[in-house]
N, C-alpha and C. Protein backbone atom coordinates (compact mmCIF):
# COMPACT_ATOMS: atom_id res chain seq x y z
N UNK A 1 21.76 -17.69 -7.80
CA UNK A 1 20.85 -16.93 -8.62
C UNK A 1 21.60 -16.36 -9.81
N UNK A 2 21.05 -16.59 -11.17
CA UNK A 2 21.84 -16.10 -12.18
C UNK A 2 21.54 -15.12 -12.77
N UNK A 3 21.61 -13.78 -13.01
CA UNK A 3 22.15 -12.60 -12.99
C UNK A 3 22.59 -11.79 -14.02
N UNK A 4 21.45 -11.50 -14.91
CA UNK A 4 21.98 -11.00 -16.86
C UNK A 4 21.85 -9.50 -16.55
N UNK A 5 22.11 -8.95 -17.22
CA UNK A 5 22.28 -7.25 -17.07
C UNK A 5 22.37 -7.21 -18.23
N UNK A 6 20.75 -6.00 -19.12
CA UNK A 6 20.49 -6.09 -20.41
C UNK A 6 20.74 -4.12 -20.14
N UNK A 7 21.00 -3.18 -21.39
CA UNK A 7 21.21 -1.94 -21.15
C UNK A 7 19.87 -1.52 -22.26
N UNK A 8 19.68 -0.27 -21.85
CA UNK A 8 18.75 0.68 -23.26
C UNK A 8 19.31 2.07 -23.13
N UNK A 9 18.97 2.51 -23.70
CA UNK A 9 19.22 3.87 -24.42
C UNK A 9 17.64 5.23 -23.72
N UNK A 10 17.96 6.07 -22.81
CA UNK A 10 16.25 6.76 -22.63
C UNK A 10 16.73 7.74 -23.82
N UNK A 11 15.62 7.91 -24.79
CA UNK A 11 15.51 9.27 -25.68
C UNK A 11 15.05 10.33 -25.13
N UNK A 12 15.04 11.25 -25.93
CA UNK A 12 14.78 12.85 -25.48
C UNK A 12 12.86 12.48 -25.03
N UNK A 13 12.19 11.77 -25.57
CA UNK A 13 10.91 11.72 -24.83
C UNK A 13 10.94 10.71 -23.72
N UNK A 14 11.89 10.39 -23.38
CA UNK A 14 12.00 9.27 -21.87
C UNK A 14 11.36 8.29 -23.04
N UNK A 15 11.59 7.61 -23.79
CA UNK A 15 11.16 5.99 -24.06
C UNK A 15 12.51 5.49 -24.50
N UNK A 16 12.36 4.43 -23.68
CA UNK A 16 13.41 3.37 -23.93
C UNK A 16 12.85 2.03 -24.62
N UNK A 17 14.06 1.65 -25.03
CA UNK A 17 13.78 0.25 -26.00
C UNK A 17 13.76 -1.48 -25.19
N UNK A 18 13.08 -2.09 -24.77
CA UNK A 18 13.32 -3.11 -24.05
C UNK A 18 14.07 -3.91 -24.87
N UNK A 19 15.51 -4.31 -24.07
CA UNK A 19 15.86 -5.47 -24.91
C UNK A 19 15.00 -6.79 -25.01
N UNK A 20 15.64 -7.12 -26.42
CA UNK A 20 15.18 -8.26 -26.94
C UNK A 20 14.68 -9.55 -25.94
N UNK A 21 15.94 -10.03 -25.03
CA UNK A 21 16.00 -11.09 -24.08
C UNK A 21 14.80 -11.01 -23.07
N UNK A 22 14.97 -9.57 -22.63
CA UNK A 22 13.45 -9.31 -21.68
C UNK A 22 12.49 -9.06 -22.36
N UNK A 23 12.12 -8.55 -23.33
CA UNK A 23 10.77 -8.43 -24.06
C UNK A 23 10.74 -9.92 -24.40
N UNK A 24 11.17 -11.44 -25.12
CA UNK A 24 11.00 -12.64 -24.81
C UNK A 24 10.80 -13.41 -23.34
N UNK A 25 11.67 -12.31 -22.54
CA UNK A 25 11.67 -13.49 -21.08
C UNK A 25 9.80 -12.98 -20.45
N UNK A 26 9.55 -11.79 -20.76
CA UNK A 26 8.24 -11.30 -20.32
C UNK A 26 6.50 -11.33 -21.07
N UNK A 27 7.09 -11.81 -22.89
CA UNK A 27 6.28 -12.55 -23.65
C UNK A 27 5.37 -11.27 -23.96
N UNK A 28 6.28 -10.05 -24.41
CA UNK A 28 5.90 -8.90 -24.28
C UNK A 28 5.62 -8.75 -25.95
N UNK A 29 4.88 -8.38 -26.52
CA UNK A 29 4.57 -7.81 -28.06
C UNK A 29 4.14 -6.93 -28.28
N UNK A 30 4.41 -6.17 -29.69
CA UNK A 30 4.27 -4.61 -29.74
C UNK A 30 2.60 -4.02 -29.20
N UNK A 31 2.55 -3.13 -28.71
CA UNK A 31 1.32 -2.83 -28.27
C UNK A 31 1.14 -3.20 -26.75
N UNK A 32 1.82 -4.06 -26.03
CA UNK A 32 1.89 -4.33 -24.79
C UNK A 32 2.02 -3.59 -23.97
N UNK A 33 1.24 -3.58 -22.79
CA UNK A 33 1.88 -2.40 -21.70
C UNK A 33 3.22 -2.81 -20.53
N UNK A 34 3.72 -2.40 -20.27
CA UNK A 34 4.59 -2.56 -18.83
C UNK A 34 4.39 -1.56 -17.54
N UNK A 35 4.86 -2.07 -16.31
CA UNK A 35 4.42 -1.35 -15.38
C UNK A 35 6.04 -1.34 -14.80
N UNK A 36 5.68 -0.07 -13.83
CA UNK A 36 7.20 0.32 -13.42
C UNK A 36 6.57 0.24 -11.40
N UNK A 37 7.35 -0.85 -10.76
CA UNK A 37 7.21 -0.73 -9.45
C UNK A 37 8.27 -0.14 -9.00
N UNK A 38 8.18 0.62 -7.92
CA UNK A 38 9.48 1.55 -7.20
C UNK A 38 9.02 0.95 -5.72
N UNK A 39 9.95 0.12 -5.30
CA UNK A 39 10.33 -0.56 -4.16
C UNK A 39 11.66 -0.18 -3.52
N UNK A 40 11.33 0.69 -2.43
CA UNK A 40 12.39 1.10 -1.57
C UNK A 40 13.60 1.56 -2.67
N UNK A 41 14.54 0.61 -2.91
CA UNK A 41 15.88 0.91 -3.30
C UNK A 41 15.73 0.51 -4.72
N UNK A 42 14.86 -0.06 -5.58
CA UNK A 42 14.76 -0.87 -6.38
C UNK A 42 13.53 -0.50 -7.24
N UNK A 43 13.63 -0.87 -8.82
CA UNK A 43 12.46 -0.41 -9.26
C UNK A 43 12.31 -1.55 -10.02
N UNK A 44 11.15 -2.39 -10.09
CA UNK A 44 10.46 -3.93 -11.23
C UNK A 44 10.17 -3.35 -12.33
N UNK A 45 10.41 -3.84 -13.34
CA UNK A 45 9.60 -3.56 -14.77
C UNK A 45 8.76 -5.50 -15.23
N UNK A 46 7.59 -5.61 -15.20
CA UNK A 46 6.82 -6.12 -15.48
C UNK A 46 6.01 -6.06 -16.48
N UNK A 47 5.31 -7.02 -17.04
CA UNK A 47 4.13 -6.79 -17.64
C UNK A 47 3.00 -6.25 -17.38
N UNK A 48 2.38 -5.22 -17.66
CA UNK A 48 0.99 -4.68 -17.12
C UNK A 48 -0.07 -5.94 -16.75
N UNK A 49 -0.75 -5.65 -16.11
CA UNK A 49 -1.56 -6.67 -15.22
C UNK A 49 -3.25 -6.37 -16.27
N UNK A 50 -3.52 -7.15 -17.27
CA UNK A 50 -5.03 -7.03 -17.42
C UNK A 50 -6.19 -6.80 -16.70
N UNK A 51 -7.26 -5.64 -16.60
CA UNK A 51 -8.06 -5.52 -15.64
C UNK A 51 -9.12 -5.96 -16.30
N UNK A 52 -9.88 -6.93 -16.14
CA UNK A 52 -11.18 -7.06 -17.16
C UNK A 52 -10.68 -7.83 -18.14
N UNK A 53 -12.28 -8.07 -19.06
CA UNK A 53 -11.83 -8.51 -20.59
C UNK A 53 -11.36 -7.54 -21.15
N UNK A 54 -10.54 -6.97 -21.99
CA UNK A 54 -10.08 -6.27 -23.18
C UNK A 54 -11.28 -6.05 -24.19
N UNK A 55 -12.11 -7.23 -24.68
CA UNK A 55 -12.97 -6.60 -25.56
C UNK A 55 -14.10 -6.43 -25.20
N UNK A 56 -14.54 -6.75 -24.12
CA UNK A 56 -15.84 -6.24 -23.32
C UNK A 56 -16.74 -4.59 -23.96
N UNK A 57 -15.76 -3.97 -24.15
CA UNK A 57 -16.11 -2.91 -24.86
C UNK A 57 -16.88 -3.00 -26.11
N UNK A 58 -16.81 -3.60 -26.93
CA UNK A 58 -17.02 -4.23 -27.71
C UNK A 58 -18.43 -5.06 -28.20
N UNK A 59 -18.96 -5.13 -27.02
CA UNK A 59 -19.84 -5.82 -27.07
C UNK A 59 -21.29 -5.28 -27.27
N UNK A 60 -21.83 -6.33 -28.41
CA UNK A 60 -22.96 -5.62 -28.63
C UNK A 60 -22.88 -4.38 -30.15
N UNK A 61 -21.76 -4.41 -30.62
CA UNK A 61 -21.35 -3.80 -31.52
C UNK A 61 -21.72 -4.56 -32.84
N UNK A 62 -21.90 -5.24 -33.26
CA UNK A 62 -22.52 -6.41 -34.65
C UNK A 62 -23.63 -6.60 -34.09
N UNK A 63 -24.45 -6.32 -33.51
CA UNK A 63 -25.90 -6.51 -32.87
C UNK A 63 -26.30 -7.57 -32.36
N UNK A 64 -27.40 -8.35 -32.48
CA UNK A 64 -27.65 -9.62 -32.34
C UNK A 64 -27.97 -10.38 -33.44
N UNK A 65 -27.58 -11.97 -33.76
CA UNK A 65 -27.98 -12.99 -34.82
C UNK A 65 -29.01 -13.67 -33.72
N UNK A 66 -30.32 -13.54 -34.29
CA UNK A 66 -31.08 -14.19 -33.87
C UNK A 66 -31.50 -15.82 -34.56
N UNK A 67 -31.04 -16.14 -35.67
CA UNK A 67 -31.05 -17.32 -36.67
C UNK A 67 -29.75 -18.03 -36.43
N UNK A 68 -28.55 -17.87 -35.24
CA UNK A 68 -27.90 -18.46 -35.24
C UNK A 68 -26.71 -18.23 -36.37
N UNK A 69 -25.53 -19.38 -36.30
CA UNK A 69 -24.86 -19.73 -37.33
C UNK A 69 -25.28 -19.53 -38.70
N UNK A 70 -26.50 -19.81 -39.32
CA UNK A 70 -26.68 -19.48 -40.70
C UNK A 70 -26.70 -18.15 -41.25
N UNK A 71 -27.07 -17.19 -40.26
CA UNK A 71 -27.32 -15.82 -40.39
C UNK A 71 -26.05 -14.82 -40.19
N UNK A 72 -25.36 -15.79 -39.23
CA UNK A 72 -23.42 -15.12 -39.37
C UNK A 72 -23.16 -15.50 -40.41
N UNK A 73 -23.06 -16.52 -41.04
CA UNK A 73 -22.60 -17.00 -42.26
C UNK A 73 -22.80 -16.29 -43.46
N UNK A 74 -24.30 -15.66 -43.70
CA UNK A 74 -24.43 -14.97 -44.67
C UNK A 74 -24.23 -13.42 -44.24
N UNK A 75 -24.10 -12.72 -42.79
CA UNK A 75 -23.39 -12.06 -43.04
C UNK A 75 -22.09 -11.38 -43.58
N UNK A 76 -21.44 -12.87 -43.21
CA UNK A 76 -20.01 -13.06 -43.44
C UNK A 76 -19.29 -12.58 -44.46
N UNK A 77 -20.77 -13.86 -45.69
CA UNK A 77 -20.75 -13.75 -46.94
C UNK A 77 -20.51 -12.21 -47.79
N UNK A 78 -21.83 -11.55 -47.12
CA UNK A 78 -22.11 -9.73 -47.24
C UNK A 78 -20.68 -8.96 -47.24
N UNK A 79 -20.31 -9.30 -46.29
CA UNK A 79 -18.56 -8.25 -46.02
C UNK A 79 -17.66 -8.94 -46.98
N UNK A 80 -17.67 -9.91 -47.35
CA UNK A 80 -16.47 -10.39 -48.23
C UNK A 80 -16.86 -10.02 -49.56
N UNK A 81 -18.56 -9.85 -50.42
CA UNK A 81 -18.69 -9.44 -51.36
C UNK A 81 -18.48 -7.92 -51.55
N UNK A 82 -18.60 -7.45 -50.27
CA UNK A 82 -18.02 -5.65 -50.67
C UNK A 82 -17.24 -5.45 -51.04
């Protein structure tokens, strides 16, 4: 089993900086969450686990196009002439 040992720095508000190698090995980008498991002797740092869609919230917010495609389109149009 091969075996890297990456270091950070905790600041005066407890946030630390993920190195580079693990924020790539975990496909982590700004805004991402991580989760901290505490296992017996040992603690995981992971990627947060998505619950749901993310934009589900969201929905229903631009209302309904009842005309389909042509009627997004000229909305479209509307926001780009503002």
């Amino acid at each position: 089993m091969e075996r890297n040992i990456y270091a950070g720095v905790v600041t005066s508000k407890g946030q630390v900086t993920v190195p580079k190698p693990i924020r790539e090995r975990l496909g982590l980008k700004r805004g991402d969450r991580i989760e901290f498991i505490a296992e017996d002797r040992r603690t995981v740092v992971r990627r947060a686990r998505v619950k749901g869609n993310t934009f589900a919230k969201y929905a229903g917010a631009l209302g309904t196009f009842k005309n389909g495609k042509k009627e997004i389109n000229a909305w479209v149009r509307g926001l780009r002439d503002e």
